[in-house]
Protein backbone atom coordinates (compact mmCIF):
# COMPACT_ATOMS: atom_id res chain seq x y z
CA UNK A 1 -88.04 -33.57 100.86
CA UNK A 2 -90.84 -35.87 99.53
CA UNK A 3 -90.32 -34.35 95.89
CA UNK A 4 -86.54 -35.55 96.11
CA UNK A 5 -87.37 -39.44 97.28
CA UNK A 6 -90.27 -39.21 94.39
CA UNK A 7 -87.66 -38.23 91.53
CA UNK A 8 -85.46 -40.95 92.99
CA UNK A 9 -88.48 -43.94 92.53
CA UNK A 10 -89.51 -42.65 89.33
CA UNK A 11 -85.98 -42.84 88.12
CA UNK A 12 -84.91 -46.26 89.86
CA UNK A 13 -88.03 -48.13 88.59
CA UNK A 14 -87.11 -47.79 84.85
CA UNK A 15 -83.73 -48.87 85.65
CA UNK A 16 -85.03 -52.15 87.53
CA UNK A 17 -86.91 -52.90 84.59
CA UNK A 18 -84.93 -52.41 82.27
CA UNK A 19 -82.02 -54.69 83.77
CA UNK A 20 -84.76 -57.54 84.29
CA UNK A 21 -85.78 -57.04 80.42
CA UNK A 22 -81.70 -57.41 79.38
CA UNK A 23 -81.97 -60.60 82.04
CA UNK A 24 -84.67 -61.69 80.38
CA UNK A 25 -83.81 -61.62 76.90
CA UNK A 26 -80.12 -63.15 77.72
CA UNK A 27 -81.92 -66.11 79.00
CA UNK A 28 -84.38 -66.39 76.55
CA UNK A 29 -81.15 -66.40 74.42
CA UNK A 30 -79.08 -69.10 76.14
CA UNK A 31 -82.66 -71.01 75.90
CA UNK A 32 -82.69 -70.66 72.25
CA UNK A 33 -78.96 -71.65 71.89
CA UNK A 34 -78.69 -74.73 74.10
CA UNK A 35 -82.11 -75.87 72.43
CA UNK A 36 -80.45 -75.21 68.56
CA UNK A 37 -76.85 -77.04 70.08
CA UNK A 38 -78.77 -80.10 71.56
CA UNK A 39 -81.37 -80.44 68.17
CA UNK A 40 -80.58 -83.10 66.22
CA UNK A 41 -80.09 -82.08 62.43
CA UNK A 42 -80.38 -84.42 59.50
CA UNK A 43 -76.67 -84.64 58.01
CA UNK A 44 -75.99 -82.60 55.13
CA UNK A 45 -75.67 -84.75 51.85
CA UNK A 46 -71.91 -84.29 50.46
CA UNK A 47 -70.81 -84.93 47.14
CA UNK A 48 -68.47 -87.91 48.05
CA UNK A 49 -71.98 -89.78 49.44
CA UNK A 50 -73.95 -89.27 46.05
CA UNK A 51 -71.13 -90.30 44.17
CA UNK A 52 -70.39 -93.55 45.67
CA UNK A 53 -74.48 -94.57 45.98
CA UNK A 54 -74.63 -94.06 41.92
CA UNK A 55 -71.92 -96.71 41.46
């Protein structure tokens, strides 16, 4: 009987971390995301813009 409840840790702990590694990584990524969304970034020069300053 103790044999059977050891397979059954040894196979649930991998599991368990694995899921909290996924977790992990998905917030790391929604981290990364809302930080890019919220970042502000310098407006991208057009063409209309340049050609207006040269007159």
């Amino acid at each position: 009987m103790q044999t059977a409840d050891m397979s059954n840790n040894q196979v649930r702990f991998p599991v368990r971390r694995t899921a909290i590694t996924l977790l992990a990584a998905l917030g790391a990524f929604a981290v990364l995301t809302a930080s890019y969304a919220t970042a502000d970034l310098p407006a991208p020069a057009s063409a209309a813009s340049e050609s207006l300053e040269a007159n």
